[in-house]
Protein backbone atom coordinates (compact mmCIF):
# COMPACT_ATOMS: atom_id res chain seq x y z
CA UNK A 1 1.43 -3.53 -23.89
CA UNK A 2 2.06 -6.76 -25.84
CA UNK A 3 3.75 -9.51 -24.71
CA UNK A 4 5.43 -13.00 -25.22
CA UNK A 5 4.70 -15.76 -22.66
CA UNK A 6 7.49 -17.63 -21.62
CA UNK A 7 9.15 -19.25 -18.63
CA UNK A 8 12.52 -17.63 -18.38
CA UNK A 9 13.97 -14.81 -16.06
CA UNK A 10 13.71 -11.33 -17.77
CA UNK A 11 15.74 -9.65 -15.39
CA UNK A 12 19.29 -10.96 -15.64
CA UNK A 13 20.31 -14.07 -14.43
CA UNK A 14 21.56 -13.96 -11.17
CA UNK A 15 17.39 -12.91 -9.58
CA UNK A 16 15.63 -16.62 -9.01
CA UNK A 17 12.93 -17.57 -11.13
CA UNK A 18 10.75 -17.68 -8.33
CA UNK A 19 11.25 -14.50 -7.14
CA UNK A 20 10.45 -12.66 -9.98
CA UNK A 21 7.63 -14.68 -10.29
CA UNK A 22 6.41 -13.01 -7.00
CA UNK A 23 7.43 -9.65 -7.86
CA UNK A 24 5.04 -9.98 -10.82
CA UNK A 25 8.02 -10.06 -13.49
CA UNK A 26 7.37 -12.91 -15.73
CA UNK A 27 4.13 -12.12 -17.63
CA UNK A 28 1.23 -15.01 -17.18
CA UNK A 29 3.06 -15.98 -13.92
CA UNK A 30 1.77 -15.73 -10.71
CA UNK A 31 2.93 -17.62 -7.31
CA UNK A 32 0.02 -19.96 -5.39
CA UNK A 33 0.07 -20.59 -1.95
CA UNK A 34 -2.29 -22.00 -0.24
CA UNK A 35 -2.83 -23.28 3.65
CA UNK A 36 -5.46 -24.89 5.72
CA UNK A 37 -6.09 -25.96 9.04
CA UNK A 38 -8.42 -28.06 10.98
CA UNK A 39 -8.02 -27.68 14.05
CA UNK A 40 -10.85 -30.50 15.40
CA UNK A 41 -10.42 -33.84 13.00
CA UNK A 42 -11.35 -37.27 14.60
CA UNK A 43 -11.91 -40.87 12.70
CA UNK A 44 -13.91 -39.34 10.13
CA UNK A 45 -12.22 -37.75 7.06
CA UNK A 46 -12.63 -34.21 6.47
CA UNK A 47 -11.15 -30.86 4.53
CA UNK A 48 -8.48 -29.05 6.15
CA UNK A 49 -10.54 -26.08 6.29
CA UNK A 50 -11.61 -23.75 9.03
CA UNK A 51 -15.38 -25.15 9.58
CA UNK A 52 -14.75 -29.17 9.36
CA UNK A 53 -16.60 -31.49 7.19
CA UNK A 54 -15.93 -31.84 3.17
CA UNK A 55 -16.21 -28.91 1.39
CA UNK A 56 -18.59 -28.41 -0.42
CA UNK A 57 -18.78 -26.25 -3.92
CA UNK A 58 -21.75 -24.31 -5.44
CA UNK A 59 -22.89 -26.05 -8.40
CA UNK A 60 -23.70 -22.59 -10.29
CA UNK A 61 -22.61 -18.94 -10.02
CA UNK A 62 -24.29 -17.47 -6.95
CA UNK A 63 -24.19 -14.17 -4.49
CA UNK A 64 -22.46 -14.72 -1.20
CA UNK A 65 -23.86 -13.55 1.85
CA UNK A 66 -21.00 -12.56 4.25
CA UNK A 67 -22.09 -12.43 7.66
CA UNK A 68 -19.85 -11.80 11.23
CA UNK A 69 -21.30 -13.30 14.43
CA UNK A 70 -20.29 -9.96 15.87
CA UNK A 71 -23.35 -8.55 14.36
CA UNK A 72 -23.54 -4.71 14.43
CA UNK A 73 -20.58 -4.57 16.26
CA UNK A 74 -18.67 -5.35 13.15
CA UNK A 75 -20.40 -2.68 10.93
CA UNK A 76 -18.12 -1.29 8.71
CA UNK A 77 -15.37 -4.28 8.59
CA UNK A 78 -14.23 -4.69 5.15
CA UNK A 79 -14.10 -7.87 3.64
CA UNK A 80 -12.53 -9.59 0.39
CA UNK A 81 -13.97 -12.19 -1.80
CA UNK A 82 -11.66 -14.23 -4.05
CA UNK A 83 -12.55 -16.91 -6.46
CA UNK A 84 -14.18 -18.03 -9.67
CA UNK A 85 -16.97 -16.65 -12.06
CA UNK A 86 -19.30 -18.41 -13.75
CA UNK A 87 -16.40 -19.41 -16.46
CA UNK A 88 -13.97 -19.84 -14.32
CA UNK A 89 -12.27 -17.01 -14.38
CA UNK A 90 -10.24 -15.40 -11.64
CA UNK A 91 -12.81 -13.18 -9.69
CA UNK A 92 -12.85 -10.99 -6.55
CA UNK A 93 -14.88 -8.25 -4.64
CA UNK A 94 -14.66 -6.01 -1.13
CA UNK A 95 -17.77 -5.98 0.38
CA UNK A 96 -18.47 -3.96 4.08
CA UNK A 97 -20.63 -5.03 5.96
CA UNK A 98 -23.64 -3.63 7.28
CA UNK A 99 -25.04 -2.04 10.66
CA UNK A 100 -26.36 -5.59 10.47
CA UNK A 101 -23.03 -6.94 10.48
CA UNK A 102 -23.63 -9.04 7.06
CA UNK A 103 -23.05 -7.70 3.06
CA UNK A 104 -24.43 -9.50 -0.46
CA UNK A 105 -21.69 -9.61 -3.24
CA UNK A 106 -23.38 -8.21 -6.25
CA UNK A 107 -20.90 -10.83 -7.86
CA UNK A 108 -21.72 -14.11 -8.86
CA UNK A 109 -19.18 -16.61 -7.69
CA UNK A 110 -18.52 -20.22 -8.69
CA UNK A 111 -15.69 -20.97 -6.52
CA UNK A 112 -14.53 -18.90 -3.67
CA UNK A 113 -11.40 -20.16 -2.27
CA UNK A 114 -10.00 -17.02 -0.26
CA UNK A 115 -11.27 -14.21 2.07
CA UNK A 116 -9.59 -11.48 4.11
CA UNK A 117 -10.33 -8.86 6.25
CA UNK A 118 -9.31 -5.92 3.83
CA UNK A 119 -9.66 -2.78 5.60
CA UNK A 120 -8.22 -1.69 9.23
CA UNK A 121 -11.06 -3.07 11.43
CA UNK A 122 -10.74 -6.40 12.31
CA UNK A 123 -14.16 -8.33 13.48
CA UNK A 124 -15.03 -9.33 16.45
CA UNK A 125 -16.62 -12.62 15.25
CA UNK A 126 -16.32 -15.42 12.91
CA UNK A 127 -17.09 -14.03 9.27
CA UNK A 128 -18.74 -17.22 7.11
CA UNK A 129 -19.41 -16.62 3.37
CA UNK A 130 -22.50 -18.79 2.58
CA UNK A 131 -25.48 -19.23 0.18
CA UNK A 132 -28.50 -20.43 1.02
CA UNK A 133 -27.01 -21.72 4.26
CA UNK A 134 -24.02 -23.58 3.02
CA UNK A 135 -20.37 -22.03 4.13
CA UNK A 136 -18.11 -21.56 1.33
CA UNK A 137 -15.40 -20.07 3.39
CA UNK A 138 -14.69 -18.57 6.69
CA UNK A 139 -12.13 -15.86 8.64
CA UNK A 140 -12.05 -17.80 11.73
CA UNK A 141 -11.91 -14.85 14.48
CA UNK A 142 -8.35 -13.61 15.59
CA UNK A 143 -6.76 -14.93 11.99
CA UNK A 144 -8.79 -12.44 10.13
CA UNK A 145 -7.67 -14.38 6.36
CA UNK A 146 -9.61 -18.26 5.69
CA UNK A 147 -7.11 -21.23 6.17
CA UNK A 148 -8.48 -23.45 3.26
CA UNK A 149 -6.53 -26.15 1.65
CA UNK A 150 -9.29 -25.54 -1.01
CA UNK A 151 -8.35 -24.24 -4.85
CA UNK A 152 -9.88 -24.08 -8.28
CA UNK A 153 -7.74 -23.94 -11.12
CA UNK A 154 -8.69 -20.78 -13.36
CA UNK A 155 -9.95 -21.37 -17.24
CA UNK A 156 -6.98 -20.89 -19.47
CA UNK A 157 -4.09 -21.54 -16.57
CA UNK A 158 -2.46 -24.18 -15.64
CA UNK A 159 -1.32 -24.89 -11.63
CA UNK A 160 1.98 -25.98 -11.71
CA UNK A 161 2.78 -27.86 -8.39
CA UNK A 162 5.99 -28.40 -6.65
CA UNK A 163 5.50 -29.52 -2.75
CA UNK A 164 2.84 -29.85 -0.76
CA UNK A 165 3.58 -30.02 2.99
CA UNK A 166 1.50 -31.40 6.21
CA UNK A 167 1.45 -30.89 9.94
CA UNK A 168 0.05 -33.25 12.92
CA UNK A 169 -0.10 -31.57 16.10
CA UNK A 170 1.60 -34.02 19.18
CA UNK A 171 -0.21 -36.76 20.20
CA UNK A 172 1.08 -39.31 22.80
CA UNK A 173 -1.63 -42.09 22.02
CA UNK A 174 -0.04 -43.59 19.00
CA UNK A 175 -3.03 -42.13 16.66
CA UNK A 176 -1.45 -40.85 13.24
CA UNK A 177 -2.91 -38.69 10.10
CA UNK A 178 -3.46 -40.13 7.10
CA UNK A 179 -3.86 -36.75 4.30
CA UNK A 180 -4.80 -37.20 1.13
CA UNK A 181 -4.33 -35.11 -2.14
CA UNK A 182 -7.19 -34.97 -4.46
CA UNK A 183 -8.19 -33.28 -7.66
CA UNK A 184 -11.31 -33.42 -9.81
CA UNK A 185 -11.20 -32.27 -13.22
CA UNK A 186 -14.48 -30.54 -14.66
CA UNK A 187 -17.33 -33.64 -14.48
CA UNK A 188 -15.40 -35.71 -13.25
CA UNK A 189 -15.12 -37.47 -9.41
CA UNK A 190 -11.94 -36.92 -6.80
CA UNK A 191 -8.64 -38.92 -7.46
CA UNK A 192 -6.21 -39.57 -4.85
CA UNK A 193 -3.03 -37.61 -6.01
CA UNK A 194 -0.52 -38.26 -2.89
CA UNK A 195 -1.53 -40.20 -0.05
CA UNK A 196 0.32 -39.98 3.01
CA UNK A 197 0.58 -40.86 6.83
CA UNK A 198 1.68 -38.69 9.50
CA UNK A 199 2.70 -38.69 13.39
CA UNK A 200 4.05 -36.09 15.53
CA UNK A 201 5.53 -34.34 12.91
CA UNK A 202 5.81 -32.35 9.70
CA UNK A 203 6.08 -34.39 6.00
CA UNK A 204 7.66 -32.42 3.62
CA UNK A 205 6.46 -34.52 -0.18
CA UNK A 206 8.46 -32.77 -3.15
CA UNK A 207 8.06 -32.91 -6.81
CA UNK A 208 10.71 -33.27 -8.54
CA UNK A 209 9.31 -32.44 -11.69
CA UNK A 210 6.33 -29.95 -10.60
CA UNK A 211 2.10 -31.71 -10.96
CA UNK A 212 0.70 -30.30 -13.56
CA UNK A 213 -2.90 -29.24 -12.72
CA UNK A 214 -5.08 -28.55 -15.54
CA UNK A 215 -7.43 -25.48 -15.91
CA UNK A 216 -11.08 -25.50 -14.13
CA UNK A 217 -9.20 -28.49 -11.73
CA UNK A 218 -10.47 -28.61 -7.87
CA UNK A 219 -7.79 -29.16 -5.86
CA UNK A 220 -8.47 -30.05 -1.91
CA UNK A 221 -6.68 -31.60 0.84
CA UNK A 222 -8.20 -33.87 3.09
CA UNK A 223 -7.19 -35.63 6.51
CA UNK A 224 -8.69 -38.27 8.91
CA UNK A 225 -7.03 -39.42 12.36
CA UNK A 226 -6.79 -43.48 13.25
CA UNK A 227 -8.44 -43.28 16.52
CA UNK A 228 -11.58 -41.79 17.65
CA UNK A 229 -10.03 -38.51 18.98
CA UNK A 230 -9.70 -35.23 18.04
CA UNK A 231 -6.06 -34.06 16.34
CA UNK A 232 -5.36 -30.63 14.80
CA UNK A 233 -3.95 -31.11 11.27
CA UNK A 234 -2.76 -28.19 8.38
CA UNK A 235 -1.58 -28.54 5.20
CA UNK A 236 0.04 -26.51 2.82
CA UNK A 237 0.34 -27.09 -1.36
CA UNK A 238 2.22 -24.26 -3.13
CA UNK A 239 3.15 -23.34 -6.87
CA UNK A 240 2.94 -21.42 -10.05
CA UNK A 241 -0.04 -20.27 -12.07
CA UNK A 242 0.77 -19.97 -15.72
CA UNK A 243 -1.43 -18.90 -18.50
CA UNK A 244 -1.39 -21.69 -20.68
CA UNK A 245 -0.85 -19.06 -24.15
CA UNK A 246 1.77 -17.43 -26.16
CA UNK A 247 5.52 -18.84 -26.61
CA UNK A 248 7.61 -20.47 -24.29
């Protein structure tokens, strides 16, 4: 069925935008939220992501090996895949794992940037989704979805920005968080979008008119603690994907 892309409500005016954003009502929309969590940062700067470290990201399409530390006991778990092909567009696949306890995506994947357990057996392990030993995501056991402050935006779509929000853990030592925003556009390096520092609390940073993130943008969140300690830190950055076609 043909449409016209535009940002307006098509279902009276009374029902938010945003909501029938989320109810899939506003063609070329769709709502992005994403959250990590580190749960081990000290005085070195890392993702907020499950493992630790920086991030890394595959440099060309590749399989993903998903693997549970459960082993055979985990045979059977289904597992999704979400991220980007080879041309960054929006790609995803359920793979089950093996009497091994591990599965091969016959996909090829760019980016990955989300993974859930998909079916009604939850693992009794970590899940990692690597390639040729480097993690690209992982269900951290017990929360059976990735916590990744970790996003790639798809070719032809904008990501449309309008708060990003960060959590430090208590701390009675005086040691605060300083998180940093950072996108990289398509050969280029990192820039330092919002840089903030955090204590004992949660930091709420608005837009007032939403950031514009352009298609085929990485988008990652990154944290590092003042003293040589270890702090748990999430973050959360949340918005709207819109195809970047058609009318307004």
């Amino acid at each position: 069925m043909a449409y016209t892309l535009r940002s307006i409500s098509q279902v009276g005016t009374s029902e938010p935008f945003e909501l029938q954003v989320s109810r899939g009502q506003i063609p070329g929309h769709s709502a992005l939220f994403k959250y990590g969590y580190n749960p081990n940062i000290v005085n070195v700067e890392e993702t907020i992501w499950d493992v630790g470290g920086i991030y890394s990201y595959p440099t060309s399409a590749v399989p993903m090996t998903v693997t549970s530390a459960g082993g055979s006991t985990d045979e059977d778990v289904q597992v999704f895949v979400q991220g980007l092909d080879s041309d960054y567009n929006i790609l995803s696949e359920t793979v089950t794992l093996n009497s091994a306890g591990t599965a091969l995506t016959s996909a090829l994947f760019l980016r990955v940037f989300r993974a859930f357990v998909a079916g009604s057996q939850a693992p009794t392990g970590n899940i990692t989704i690597t390639n040729t030993g480097v993690t690209y995501a992982q269900i951290t056991l017990g929360e059976n979805q990735t916590l990744m402050a970790v996003y790639t935006v798809p070719a032809g779509h904008s990501l449309y920005i309008y708060d990003g929000i960060v959590t430090h853990g208590t701390d009675n030592s005086g040691a605060f968080m300083t998180i940093r925003f950072l996108t990289r556009a398509v050969g280029g390096v990192f820039r330092t979008g919002v840089k903030v520092d955090v204590i004992n609390s949660e930091l709420i940073f608005p837009f007032a008119q939403p950031l514009r993130i352009p298609e085929k943008t990485d988008v990652e969140v990154r944290a590092v603690c003042s003293k040589n300690q270890a702090n748990a830190i999430s973050s959360v950055f949340q918005g709207i994907v819109i195809k970047e076609q058609g009318s307004l």
